[in-house]
Protein backbone atom coordinates (compact mmCIF):
# COMPACT_ATOMS: atom_id res chain seq x y z
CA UNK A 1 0.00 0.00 0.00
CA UNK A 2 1.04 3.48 -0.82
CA UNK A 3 -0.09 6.12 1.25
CA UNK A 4 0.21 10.43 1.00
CA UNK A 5 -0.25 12.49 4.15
CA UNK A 6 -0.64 15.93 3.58
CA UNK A 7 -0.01 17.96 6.66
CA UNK A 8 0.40 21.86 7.11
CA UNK A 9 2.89 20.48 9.98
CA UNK A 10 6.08 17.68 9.63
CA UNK A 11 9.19 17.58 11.35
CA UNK A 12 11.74 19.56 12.02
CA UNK A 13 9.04 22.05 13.26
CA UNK A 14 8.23 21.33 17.23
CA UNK A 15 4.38 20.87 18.89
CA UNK A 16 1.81 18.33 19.00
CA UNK A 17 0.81 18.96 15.57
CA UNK A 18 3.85 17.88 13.75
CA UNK A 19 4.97 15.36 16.23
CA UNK A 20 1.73 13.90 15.61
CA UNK A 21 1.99 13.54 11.78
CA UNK A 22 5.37 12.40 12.20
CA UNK A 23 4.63 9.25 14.87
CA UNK A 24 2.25 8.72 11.93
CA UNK A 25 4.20 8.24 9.37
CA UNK A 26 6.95 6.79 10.27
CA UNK A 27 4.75 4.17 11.99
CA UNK A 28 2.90 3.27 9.22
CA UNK A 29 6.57 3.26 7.33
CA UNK A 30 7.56 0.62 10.07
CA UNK A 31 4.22 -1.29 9.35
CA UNK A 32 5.19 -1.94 5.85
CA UNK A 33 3.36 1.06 3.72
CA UNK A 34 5.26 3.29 1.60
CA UNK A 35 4.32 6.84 2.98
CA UNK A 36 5.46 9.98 1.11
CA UNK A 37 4.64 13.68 2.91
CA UNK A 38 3.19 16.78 1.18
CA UNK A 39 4.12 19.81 3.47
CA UNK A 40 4.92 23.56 3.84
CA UNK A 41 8.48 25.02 4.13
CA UNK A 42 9.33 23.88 7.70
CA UNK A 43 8.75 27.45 9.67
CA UNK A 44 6.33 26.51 13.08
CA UNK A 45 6.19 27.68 16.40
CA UNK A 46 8.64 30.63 15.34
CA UNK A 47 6.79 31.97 12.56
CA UNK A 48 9.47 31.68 10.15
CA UNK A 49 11.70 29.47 7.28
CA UNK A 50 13.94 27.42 8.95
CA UNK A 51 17.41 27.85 7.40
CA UNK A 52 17.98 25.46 4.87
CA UNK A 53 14.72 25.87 3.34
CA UNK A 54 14.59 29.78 2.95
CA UNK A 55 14.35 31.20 -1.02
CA UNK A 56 13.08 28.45 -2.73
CA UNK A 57 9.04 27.61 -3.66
CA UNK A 58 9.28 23.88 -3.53
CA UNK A 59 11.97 21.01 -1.53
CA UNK A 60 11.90 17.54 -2.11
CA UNK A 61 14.18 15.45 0.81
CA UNK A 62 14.13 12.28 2.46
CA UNK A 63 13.51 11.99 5.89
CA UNK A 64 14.11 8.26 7.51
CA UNK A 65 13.46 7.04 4.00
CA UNK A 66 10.40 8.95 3.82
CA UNK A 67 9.78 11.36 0.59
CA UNK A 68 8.95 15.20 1.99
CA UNK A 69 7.63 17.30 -0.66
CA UNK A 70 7.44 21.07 0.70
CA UNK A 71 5.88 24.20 -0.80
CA UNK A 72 6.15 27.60 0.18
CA UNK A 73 3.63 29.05 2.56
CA UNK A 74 3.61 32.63 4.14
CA UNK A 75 5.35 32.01 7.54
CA UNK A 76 3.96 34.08 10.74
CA UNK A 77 3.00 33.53 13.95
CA UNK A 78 0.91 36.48 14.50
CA UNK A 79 -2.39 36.78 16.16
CA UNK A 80 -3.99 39.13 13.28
CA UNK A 81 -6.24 36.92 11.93
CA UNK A 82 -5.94 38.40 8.39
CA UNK A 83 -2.33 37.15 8.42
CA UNK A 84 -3.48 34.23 9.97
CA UNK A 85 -5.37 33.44 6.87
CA UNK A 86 -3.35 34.01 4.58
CA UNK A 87 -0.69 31.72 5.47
CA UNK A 88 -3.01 28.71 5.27
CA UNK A 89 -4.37 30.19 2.20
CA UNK A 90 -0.96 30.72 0.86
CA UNK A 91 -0.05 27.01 1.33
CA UNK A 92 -3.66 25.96 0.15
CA UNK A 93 -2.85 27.17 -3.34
CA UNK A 94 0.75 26.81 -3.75
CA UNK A 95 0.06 22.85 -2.87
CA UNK A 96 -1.58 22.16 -6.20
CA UNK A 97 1.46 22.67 -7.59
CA UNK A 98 2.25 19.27 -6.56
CA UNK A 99 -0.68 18.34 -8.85
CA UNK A 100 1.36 18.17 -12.06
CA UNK A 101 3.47 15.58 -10.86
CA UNK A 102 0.54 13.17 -12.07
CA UNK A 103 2.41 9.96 -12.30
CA UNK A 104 3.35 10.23 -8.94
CA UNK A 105 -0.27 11.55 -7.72
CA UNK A 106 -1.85 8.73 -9.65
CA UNK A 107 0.57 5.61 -7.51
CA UNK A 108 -0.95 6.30 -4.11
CA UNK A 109 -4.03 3.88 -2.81
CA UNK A 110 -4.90 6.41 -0.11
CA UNK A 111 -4.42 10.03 0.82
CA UNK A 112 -4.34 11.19 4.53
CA UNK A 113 -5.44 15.03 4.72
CA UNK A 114 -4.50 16.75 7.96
CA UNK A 115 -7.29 19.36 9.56
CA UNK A 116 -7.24 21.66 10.77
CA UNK A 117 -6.12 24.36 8.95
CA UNK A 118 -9.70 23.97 7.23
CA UNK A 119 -8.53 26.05 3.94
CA UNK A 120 -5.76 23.31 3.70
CA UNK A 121 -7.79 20.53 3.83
CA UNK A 122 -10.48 21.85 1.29
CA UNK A 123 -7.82 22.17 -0.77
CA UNK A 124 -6.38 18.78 -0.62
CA UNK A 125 -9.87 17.32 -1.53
CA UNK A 126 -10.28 19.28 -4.27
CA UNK A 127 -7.20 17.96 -5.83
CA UNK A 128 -6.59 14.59 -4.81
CA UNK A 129 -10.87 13.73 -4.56
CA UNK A 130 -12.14 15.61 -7.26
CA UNK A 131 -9.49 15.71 -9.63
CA UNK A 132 -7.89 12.39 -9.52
CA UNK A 133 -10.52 10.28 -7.47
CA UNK A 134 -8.63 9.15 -4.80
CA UNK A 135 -9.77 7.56 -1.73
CA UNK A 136 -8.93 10.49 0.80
CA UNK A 137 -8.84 9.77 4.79
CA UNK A 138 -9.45 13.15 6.38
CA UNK A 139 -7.56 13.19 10.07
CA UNK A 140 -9.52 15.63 12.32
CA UNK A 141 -7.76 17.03 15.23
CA UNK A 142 -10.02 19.66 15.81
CA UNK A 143 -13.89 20.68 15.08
CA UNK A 144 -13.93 23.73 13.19
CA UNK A 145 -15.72 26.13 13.48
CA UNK A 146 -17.33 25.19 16.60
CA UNK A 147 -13.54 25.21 18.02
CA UNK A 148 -12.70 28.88 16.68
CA UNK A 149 -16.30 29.92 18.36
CA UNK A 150 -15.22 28.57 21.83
CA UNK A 151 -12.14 30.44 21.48
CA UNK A 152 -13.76 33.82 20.27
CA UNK A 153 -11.93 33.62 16.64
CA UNK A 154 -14.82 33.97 15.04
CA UNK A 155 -18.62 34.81 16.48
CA UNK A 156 -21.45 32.30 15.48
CA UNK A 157 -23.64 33.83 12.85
CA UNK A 158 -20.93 35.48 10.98
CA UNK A 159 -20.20 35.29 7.27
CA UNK A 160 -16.81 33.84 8.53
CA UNK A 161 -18.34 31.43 10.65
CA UNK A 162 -21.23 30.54 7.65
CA UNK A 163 -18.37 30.16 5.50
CA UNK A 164 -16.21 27.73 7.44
CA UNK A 165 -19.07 25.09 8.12
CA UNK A 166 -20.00 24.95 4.22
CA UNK A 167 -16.09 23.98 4.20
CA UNK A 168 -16.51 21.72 7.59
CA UNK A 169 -19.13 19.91 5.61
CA UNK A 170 -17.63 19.79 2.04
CA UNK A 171 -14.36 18.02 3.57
CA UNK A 172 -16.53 15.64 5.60
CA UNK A 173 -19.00 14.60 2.91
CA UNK A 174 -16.29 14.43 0.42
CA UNK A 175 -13.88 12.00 2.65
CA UNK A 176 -14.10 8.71 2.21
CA UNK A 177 -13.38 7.98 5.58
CA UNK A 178 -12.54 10.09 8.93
CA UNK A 179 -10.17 9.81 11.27
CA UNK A 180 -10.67 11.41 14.90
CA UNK A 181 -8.44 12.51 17.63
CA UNK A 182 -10.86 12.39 20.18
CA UNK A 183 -14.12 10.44 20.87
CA UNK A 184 -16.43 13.94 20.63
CA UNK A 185 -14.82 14.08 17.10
CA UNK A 186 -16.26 10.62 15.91
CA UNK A 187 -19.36 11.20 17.91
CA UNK A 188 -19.50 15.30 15.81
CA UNK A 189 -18.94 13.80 12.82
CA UNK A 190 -20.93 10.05 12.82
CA UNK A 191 -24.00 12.53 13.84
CA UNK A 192 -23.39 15.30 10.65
CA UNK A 193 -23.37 12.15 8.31
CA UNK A 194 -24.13 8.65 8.99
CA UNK A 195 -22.90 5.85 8.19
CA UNK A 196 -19.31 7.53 7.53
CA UNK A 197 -16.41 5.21 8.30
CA UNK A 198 -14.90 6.92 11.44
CA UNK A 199 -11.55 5.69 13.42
CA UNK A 200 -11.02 7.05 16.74
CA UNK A 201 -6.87 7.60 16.46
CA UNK A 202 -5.46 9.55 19.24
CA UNK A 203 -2.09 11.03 19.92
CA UNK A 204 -0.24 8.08 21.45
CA UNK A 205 3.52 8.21 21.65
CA UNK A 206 5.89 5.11 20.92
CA UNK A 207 6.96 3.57 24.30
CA UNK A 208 10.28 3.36 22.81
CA UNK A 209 10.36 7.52 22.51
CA UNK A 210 10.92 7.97 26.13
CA UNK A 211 11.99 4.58 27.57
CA UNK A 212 9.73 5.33 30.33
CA UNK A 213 8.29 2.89 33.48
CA UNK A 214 6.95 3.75 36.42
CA UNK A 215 9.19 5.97 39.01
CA UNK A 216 9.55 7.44 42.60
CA UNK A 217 9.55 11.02 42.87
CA UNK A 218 12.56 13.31 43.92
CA UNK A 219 12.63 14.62 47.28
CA UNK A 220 11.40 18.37 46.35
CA UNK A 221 8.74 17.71 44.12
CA UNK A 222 9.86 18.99 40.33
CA UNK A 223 6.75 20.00 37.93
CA UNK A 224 6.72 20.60 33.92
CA UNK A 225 5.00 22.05 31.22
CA UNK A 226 6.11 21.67 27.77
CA UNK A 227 3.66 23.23 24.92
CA UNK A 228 2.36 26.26 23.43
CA UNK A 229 2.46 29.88 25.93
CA UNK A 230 -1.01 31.20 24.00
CA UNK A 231 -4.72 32.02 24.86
CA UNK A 232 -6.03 28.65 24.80
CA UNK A 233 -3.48 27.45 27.49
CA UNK A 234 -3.53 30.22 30.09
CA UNK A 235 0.25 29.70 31.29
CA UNK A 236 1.00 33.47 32.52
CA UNK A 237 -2.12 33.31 34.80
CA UNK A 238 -1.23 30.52 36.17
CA UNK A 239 2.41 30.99 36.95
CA UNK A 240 0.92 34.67 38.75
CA UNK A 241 -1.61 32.51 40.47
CA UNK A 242 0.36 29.61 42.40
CA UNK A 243 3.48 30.50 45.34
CA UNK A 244 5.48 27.68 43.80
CA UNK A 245 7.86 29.06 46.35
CA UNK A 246 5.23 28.20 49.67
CA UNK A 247 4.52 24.72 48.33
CA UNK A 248 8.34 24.19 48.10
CA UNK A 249 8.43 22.50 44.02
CA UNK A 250 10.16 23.63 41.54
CA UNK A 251 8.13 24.85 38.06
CA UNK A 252 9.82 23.80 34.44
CA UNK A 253 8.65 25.43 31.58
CA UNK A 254 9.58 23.85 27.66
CA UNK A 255 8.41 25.64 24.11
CA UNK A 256 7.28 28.94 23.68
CA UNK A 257 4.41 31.10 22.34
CA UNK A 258 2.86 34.56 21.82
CA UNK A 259 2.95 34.84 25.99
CA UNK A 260 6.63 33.98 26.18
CA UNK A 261 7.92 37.84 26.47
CA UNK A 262 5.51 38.11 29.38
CA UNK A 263 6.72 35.09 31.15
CA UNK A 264 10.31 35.59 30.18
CA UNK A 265 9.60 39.29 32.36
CA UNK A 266 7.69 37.70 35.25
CA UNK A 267 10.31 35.13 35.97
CA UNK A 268 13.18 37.36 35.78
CA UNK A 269 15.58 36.96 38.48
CA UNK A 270 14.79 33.81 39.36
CA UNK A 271 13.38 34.14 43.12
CA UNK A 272 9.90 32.60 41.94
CA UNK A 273 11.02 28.89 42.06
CA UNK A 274 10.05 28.84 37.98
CA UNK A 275 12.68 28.19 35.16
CA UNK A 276 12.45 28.32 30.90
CA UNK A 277 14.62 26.53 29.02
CA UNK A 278 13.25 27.38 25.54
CA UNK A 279 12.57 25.05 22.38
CA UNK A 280 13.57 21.63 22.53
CA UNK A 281 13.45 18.66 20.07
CA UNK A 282 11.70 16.06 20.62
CA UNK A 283 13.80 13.66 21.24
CA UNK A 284 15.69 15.89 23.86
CA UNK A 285 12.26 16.93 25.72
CA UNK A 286 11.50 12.77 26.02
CA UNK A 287 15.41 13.08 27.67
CA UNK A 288 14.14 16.01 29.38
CA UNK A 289 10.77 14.39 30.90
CA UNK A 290 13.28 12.03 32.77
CA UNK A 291 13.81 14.38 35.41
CA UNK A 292 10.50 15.37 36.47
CA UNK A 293 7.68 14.15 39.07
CA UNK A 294 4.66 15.70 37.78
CA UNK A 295 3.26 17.61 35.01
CA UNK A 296 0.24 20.40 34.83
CA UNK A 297 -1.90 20.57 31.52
CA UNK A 298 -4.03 23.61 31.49
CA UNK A 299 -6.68 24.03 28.94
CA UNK A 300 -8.29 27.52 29.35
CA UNK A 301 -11.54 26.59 27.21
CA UNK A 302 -13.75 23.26 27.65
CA UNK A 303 -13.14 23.07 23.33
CA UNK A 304 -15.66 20.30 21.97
CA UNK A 305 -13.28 17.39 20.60
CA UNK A 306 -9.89 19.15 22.32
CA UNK A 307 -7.96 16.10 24.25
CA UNK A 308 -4.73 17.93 25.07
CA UNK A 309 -2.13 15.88 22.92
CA UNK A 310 0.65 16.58 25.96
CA UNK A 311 -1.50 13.81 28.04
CA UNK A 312 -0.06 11.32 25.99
CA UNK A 313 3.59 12.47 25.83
CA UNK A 314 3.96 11.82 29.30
CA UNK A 315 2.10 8.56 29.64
CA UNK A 316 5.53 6.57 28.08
CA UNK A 317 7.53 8.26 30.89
CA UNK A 318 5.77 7.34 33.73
CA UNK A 319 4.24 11.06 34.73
CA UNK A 320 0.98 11.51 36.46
CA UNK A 321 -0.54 14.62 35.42
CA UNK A 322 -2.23 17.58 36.92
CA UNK A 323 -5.03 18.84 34.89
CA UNK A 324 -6.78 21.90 34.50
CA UNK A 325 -9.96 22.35 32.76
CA UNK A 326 -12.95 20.13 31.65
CA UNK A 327 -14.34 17.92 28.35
CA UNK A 328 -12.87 14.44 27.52
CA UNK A 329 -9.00 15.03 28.41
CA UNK A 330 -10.37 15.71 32.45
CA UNK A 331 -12.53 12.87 31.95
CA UNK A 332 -9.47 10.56 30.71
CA UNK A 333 -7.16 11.62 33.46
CA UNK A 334 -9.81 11.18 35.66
CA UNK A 335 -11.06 7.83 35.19
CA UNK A 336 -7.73 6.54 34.16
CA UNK A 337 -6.19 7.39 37.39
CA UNK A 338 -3.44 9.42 35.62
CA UNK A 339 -3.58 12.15 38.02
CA UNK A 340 -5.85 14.59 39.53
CA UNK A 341 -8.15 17.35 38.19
CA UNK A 342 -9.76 20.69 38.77
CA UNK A 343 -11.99 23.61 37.22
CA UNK A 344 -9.27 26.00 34.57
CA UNK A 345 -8.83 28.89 36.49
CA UNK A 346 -9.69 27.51 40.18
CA UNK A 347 -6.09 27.60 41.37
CA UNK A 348 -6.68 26.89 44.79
CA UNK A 349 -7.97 24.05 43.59
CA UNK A 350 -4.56 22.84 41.35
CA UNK A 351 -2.60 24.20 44.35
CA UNK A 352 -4.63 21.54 46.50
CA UNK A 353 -3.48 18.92 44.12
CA UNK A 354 0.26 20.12 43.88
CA UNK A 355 0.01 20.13 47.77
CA UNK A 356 -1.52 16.28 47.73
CA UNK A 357 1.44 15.42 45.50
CA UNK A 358 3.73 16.87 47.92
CA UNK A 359 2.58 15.00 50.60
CA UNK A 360 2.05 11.58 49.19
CA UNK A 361 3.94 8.67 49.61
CA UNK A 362 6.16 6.95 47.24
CA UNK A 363 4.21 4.30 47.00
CA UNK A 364 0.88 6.03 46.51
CA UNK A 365 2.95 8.18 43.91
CA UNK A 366 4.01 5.23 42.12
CA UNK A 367 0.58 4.09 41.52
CA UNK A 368 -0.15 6.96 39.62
CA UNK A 369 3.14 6.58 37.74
CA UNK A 370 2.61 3.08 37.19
CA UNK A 371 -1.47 3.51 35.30
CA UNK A 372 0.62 6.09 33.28
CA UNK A 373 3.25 3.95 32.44
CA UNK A 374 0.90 0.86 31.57
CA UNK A 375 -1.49 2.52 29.79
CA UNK A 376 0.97 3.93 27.06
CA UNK A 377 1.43 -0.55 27.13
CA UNK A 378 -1.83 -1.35 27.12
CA UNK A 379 -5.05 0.94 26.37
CA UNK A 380 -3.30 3.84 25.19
CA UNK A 381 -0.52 1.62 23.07
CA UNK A 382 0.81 3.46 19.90
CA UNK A 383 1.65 0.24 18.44
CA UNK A 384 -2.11 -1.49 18.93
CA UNK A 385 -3.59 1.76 17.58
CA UNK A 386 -1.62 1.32 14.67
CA UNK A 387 -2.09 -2.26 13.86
CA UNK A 388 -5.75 -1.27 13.69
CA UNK A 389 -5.87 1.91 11.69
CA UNK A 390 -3.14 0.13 9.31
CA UNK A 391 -6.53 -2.51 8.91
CA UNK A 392 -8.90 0.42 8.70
CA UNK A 393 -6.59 1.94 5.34
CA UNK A 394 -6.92 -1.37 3.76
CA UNK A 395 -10.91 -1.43 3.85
């Protein structure tokens, strides 16, 4: 089986986006299926062209012997929405240049379209569905527009918002199957059309990515957070709201955002018990997981069909998780005893649940550690996940 993903996102860039699409393909490269990429110029979080790839439209290169075939995009990371736009539009059109390589186009037996960006993906089905009648598996990783309403990118009603669920529609209809990274995803979706073949793939991470098992925490209790500093996440507030000092652990902070000036400024001097240490690869953050007890995942907005992807980076290492906000990721932390929850925004609550960290055994810390840990082995496996979807292509 040949397979093309196309993805706004691939590696080199850094975030749950890329390192999603990237666990992707090179797993279903280990399963046996040829896999070529069709990406942007490399240029996210920072908003622009990594060296390397700067002054040229298109790049073809081979990334552990997978074909990446890049096309310029306008690079930004800006919060004006009009430049926000036209960077996925930008990509969106200079993708179909990848169109005339027909032969090529013509060889694949399925096409995986990444979405969001929704501009992207209506492009992608355009070419690939209506032009040369492929079978194309659209992988959702986030409802829009209902997610852009919840965040206050766009107000229900609008002619933006009218616009974006003719395209929500058109990419769903279109698909011939649907791939979701939560379970409110299938559930959105199933409901809009029945009868569609859905597959509920979440972001699992290979075992083998962090080496993890279950651990004993370190005598002063250190906590991490590695992800995006932006709205949706609500670090500044956070770090403002909790005496990391008073409850005597130490706060780790990893990537980087449109709120990193601010933190950069609050932490200066270092007398608030809270450290950044920038970007990181991935495969120095799984190093870099190694030396913590604990991690907090805020999510500022319950988001219909948002599971934080950073719940599963830590499962492989072994560290329980303090979560902060509502909708299926609370519920999975929850129920899987991966940690403990409260409300986004209650932090007297999350201070609570730092302090019952604090004072918990080893042994009733290693419990928690351990249904991390074995979950990543067991109901949250990458590899059993992939055995099925790799049955779900062939169908």
């Amino acid at each position: 089986m040949k397979v093309l993903i196309v993805s706004f996102y691939y590696e080199p860039e850094l975030g749950a986006a890329p390192s999603r699409i990237t666990n992707l393909a090179k797993g279903l490269k280990a399963s046996g299926v040829d896999v070529d990429i069709l990406t942007c110029l490399p240029n996210y979080p920072k908003g622009r062209i990594f060296d390397g790839y700067r002054g040229c439209f298109s790049k073809k290169e081979q990334i552990d012997g997978i074909n990446v075939y890049r096309y310029w995009t306008y690079a930004t990371v800006s919060k004006n929405p009009f430049k926000r736009v036209l960077a996925m539009t930008a990509y969106a059109v200079s993708m179909w240049a990848f169109a005339f390589k027909r032969k090529l186009v013509k060889s694949y037996d399925r096409v995986i379209v990444q979405s969001p960006p929704i501009l992207v993906s209506v492009s992608a089905i355009t070419i690939f569905k209506k032009l040369f009648g492929k079978k194309v598996v659209l992988n959702v990783s986030d409802l829009w527009p209902g997610s852009a309403v919840e965040l206050g990118f766009v107000r229900e009603g609008s002619i933006s918002f009218k616009a974006l669920s003719r395209f929500e529609r058109y990419i769903y209809k279109n698909a011939y199957s649907v791939m979701g990274q939560s379970q409110e995803i299938v559930e959105h979706v199933e409901a809009m059309f029945p009868g569609k073949r859905t597959f509920l793939y979440r972001n699992l991470q290979p075992v083998e990515c962090c080496s993890g098992s279950a651990k004993r925490k370190n005598a002063k209790l250190k906590l991490v957070y590695a992800g995006l500093f932006g709205v949706a996440q609500g670090i500044l507030q956070l770090l403002k709201s909790i005496d990391f000092v008073a409850l005597g652990v130490e706060m780790h902070l990893y990537g980087g955002g449109n709120q990193t000036a601010e933190i950069e400024e609050y932490i200066k001097g270092g007398d608030k018990n809270i450290w950044y240490h920038g970007y990181v690869s991935k495969q120095e953050m799984n190093e870099e997981l190694k030396k913590y007890d604990l991690s907090i995942i805020p999510l500022a907005a319950a988001i219909h069909g948002a599971v934080p992807s950073k719940i599963f980076d830590l499962l492989p290492a072994g560290i329980p998780i303090l979560f902060s906000g509502n909708g299926e990721g609370a519920r999975i932390v929850e129920e899987c005893g991966f940690g403990l929850v409260s409300e986004f925004g209650d932090y007297s609550a999350l201070e609570k649940n730092i302090r019952a960290f604090v004072d918990m055994s080893s042994e009733e810390y290693a419990v928690y550690s351990a249904n991390c840990f074995n979950a990543s082995l067991d109901s949250f496996s990458f590899s059993k996940q992939l055995g099925r979807f790799v049955e779900f292509l062939k169908v």
